[in-house]
N, C-alpha and C. Protein backbone atom coordinates (compact mmCIF):
# COMPACT_ATOMS: atom_id res chain seq x y z
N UNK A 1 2.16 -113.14 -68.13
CA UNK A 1 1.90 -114.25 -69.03
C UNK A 1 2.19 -113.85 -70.48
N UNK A 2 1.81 -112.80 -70.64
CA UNK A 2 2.15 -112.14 -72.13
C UNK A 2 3.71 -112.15 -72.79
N UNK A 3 4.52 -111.74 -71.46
CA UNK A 3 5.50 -111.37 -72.06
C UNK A 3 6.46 -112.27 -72.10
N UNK A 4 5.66 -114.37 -71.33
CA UNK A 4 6.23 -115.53 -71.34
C UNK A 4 5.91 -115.89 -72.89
N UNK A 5 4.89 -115.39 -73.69
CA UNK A 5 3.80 -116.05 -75.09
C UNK A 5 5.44 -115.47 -75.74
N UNK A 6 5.40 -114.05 -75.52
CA UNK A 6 6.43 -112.99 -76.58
C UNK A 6 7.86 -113.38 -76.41
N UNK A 7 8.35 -114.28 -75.70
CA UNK A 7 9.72 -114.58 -75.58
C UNK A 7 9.64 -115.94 -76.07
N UNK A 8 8.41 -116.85 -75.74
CA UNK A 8 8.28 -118.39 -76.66
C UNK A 8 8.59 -117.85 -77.85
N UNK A 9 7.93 -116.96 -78.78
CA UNK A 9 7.55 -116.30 -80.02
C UNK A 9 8.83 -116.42 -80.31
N UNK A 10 9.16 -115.20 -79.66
CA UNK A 10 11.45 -114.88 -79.89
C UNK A 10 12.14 -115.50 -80.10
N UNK A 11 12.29 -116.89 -79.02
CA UNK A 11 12.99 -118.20 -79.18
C UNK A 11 12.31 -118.93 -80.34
N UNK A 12 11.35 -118.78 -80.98
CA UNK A 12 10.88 -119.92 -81.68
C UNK A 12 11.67 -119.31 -82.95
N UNK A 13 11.53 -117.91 -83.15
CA UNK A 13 11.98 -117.30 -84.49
C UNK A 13 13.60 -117.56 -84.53
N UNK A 14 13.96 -116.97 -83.86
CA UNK A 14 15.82 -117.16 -83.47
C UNK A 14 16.21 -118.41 -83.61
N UNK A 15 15.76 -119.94 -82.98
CA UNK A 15 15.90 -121.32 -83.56
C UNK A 15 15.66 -121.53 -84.99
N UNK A 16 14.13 -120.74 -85.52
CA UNK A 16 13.86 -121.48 -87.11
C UNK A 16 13.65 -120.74 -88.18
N UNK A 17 14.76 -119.28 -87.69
CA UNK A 17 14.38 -118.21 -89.05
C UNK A 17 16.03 -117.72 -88.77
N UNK A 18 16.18 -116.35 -90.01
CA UNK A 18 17.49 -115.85 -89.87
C UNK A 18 17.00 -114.38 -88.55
N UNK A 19 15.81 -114.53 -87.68
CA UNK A 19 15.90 -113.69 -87.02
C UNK A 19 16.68 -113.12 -85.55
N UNK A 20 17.22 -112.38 -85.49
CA UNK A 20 18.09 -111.95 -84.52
C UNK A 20 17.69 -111.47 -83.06
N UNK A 21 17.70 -112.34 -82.01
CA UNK A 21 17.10 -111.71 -80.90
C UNK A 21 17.31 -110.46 -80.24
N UNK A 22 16.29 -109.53 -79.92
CA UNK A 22 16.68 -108.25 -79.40
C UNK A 22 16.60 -107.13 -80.78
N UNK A 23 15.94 -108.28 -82.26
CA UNK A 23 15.70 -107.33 -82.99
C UNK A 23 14.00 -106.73 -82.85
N UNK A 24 14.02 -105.34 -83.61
CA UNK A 24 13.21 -104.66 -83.42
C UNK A 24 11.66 -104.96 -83.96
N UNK A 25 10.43 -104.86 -82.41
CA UNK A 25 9.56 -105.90 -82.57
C UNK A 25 8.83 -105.76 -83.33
N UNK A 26 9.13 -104.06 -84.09
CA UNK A 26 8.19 -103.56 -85.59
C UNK A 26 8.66 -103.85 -86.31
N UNK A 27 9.59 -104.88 -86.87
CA UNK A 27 10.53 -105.40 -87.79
C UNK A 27 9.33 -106.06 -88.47
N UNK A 28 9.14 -105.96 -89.78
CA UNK A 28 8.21 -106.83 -91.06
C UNK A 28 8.77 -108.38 -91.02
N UNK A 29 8.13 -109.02 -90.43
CA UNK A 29 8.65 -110.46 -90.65
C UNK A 29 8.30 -110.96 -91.94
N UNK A 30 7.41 -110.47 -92.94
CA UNK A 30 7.61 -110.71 -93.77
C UNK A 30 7.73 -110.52 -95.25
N UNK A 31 8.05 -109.24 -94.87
CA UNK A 31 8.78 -108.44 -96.10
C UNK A 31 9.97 -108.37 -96.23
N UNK A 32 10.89 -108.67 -95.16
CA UNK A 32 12.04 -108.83 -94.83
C UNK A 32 12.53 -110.10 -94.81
N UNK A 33 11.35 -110.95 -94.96
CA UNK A 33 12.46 -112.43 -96.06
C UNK A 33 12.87 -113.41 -94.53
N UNK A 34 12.38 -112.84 -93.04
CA UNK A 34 12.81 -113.08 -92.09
C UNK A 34 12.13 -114.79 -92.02
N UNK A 35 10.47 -115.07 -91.97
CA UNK A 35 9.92 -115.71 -92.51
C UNK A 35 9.49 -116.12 -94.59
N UNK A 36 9.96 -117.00 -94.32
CA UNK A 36 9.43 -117.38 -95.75
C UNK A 36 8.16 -118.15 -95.76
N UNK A 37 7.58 -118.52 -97.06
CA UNK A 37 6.08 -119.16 -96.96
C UNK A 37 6.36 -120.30 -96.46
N UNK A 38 7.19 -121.10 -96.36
CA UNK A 38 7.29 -122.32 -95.67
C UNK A 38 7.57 -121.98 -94.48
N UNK A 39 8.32 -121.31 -94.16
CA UNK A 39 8.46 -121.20 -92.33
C UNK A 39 6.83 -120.74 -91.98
N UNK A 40 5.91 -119.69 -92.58
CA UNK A 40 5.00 -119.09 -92.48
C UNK A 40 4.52 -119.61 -91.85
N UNK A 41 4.05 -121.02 -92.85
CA UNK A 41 3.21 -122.14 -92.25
C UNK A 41 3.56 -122.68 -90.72
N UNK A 42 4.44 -122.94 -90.83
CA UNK A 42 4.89 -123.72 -89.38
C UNK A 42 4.77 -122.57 -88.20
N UNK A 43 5.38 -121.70 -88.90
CA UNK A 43 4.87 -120.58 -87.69
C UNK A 43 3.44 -120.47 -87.20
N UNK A 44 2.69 -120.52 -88.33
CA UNK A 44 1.23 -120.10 -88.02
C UNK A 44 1.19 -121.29 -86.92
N UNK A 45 1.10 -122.56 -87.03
CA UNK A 45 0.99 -123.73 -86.33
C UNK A 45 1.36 -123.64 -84.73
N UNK A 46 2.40 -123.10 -85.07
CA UNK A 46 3.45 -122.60 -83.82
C UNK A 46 2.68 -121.63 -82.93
N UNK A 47 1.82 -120.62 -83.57
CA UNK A 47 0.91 -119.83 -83.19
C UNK A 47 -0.30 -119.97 -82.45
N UNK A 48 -0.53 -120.96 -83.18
CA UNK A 48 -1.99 -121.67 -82.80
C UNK A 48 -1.62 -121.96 -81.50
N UNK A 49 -0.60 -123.14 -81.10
CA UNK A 49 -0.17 -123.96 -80.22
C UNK A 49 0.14 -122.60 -79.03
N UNK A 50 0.91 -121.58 -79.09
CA UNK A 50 1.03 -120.84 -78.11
C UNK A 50 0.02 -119.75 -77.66
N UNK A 51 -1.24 -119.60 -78.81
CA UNK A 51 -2.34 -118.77 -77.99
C UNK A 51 -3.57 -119.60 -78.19
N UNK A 52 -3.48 -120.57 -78.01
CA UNK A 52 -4.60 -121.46 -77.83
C UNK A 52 -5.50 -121.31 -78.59
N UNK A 53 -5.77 -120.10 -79.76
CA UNK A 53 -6.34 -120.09 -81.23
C UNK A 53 -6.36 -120.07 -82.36
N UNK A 54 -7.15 -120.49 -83.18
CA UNK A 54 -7.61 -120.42 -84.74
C UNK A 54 -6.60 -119.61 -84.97
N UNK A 55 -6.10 -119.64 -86.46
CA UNK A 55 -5.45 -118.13 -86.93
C UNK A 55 -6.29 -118.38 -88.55
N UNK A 56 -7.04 -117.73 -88.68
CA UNK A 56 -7.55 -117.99 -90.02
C UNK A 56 -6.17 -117.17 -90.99
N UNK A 57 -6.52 -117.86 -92.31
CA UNK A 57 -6.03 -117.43 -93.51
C UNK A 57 -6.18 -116.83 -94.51
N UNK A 58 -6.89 -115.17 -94.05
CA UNK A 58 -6.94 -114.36 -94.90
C UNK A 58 -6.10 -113.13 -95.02
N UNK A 59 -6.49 -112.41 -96.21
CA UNK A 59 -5.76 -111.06 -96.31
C UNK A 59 -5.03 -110.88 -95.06
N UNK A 60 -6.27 -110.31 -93.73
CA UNK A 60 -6.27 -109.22 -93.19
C UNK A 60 -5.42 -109.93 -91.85
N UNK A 61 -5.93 -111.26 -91.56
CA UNK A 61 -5.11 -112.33 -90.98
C UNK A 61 -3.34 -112.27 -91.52
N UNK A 62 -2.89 -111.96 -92.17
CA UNK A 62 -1.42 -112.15 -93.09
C UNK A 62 -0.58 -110.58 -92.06
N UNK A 63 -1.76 -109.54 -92.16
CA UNK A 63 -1.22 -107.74 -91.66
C UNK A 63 -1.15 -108.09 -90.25
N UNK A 64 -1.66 -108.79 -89.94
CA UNK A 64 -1.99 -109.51 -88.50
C UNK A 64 -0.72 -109.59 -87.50
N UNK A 65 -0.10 -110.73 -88.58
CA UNK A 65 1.32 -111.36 -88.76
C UNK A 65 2.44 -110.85 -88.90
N UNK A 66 2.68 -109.32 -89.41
CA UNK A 66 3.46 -109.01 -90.04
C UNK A 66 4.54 -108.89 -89.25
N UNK A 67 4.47 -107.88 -87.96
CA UNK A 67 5.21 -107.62 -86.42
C UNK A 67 4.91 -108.50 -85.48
N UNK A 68 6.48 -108.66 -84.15
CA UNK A 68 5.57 -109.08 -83.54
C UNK A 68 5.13 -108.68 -82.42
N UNK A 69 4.86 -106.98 -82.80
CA UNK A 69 3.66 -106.35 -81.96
C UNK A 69 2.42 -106.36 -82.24
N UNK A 70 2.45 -106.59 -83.61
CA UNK A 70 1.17 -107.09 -84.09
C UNK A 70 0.71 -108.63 -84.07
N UNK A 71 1.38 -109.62 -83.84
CA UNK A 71 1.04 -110.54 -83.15
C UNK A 71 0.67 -111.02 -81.79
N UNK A 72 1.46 -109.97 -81.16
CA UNK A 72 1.60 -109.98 -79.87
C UNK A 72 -0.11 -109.42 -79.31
N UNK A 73 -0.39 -108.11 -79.90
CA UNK A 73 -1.22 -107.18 -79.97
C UNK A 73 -2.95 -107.82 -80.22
N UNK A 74 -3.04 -108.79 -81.22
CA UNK A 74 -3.59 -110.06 -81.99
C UNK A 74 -4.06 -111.18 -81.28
N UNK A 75 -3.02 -111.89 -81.07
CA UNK A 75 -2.72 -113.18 -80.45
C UNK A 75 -2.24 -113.81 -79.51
N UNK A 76 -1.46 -113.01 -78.38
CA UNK A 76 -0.93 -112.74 -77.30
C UNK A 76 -1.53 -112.08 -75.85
N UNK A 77 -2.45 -112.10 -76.20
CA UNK A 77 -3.25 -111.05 -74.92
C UNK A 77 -4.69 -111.79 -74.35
N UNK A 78 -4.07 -111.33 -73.25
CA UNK A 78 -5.52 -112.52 -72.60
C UNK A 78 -6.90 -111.68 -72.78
N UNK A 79 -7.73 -112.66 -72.87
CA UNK A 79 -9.13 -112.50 -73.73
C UNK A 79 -9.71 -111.06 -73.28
N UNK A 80 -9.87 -110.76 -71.55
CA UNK A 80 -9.89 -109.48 -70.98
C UNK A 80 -9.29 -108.25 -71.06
N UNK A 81 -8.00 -108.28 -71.87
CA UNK A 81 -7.20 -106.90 -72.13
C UNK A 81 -6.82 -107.00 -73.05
N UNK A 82 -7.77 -107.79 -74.46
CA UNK A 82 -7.13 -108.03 -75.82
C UNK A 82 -8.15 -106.88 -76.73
N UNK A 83 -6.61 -105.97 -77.16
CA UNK A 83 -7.31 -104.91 -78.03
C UNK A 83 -6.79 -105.13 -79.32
N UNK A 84 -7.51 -105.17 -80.60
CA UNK A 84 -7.00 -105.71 -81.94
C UNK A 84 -6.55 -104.40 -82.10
N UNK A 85 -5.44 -104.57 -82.89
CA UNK A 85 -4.05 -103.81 -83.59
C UNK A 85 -4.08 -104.20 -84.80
N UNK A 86 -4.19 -103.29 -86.11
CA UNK A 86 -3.72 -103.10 -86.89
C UNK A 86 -3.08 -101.64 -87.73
């Protein structure tokens, strides 16, 4: 199931960013300009919709975001084998 969330994720970025599929999943999405604050948003949304939760909007929420092993790691893992990553 995880690795159906992490390929929605892939396809969603590859359709609505300059990101390249098969790029590397420690890649800074957003230091690297891959996401901008407007895609951000929609992404977060996008987020919500594919792990069925909240994504609050703080600091530590943003480091969260950055990979998407760290999303994956975050927001991707079913409630029983979900270990927070940062």
């Amino acid at each position: 199931m995880q690795m159906q969330k992490i390929s929605k994720l892939e396809n969603w970025l590859t359709e609505n960013t300059e990101f390249k599929s098969g790029s590397d999943e420690n890649l800074d999405l957003i230091d690297s300009g891959i996401l901008t604050s407007l895609q951000l948003m929609e992404f977060i949304l996008f987020l919500e919709h594919l792990s069925g939760q909240a994504v609050d909007l703080d600091r530590s929420t943003m480091d969260k975001l950055r990979t998407i092993n760290l999303i994956s790691a975050n927001y991707l893992q079913d409630a029983d084998t979900k270990e927070v990553a940062l």
